[in-house]
Protein backbone atom coordinates (compact mmCIF):
# COMPACT_ATOMS: atom_id res chain seq x y z
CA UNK A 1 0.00 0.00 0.00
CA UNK A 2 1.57 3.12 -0.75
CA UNK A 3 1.40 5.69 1.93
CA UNK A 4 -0.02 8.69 -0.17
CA UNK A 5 -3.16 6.69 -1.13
CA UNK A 6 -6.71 7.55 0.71
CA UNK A 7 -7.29 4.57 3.42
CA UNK A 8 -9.71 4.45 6.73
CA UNK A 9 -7.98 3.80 9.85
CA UNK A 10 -8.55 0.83 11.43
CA UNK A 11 -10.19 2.16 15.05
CA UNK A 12 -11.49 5.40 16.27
CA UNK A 13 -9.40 5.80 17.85
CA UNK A 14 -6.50 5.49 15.17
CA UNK A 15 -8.76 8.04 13.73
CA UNK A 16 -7.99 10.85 16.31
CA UNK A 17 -4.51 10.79 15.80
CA UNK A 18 -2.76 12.91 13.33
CA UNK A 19 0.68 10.68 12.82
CA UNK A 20 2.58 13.41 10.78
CA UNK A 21 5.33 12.07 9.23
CA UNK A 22 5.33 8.32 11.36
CA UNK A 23 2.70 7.64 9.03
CA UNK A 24 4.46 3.67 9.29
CA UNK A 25 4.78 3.33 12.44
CA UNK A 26 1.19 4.47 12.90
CA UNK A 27 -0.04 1.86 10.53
CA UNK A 28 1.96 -0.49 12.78
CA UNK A 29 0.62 0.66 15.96
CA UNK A 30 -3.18 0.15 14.56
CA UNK A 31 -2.50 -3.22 13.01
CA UNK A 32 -1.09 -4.83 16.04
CA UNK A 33 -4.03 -2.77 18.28
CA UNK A 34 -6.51 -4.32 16.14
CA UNK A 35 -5.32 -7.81 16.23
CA UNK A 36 -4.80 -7.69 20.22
CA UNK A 37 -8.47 -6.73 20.19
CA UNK A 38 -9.58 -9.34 18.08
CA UNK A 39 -7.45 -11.98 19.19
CA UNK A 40 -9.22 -11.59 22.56
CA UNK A 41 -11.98 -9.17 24.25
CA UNK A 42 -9.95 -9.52 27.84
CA UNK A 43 -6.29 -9.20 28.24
CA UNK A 44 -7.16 -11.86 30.61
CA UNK A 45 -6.75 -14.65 27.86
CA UNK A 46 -3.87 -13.36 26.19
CA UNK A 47 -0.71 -15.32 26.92
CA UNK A 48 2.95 -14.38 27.63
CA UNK A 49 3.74 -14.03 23.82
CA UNK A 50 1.29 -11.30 23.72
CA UNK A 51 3.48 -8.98 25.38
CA UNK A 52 6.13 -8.41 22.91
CA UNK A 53 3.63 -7.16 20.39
CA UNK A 54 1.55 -4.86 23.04
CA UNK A 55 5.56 -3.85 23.99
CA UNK A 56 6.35 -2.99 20.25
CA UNK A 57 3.00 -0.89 20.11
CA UNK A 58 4.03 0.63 23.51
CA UNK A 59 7.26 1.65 21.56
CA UNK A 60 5.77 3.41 18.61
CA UNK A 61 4.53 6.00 21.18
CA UNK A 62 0.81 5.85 19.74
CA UNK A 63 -0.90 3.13 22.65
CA UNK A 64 -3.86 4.52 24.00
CA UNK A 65 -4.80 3.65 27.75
CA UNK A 66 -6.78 1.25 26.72
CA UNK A 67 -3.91 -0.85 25.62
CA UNK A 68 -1.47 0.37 28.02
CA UNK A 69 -3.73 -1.23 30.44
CA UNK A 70 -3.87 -4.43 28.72
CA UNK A 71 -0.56 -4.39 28.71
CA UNK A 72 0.28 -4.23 32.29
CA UNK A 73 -3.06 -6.66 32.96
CA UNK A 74 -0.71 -9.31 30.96
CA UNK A 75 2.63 -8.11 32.29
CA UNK A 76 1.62 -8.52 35.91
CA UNK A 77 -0.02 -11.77 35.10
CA UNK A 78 2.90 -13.49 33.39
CA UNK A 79 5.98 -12.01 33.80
CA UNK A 80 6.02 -13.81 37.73
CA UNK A 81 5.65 -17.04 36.38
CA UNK A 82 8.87 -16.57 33.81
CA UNK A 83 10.79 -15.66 36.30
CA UNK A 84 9.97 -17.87 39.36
């Protein structure tokens, strides 16, 4: 998909957000948001490996709260058992 072509954003929220020139990494961000919400309505049945791709959206800068709390939700919930 070339970046200059007309395209709907994938959430509302994705839709508030003017990305400037991280047009990419927006993309990104929305993709993976979309497919953590699909994947499952509660970040209480997400696994462990669902943390590096909440991590890389984290990274982009554009997580919302919503998935910054989903994020932690799993964190807290897994990261004790990898260690222990």
């Amino acid at each position: 998909m070339a970046l200059d072509e007309p395209f709907l954003a994938l959430s509302d929220q994705a839709a508030s957000i003017n990305p400037g020139a991280r047009m990419a990494e927006w993309i990104f961000a929305s993709v993976l948001e979309q497919r953590e919400i699909l994947h499952a309505f509660s970040a209480f049945f997400l696994g462990p490996e669902h943390i590096e791709a909440l991590q890389a959206v984290e990274r982009t800068g554009f997580m919302d709260a919503t998935m910054a709390r989903r994020l932690r939700l799993v964190e807290t919930h897994w990261q004790p058992l990898a260690s222990g």
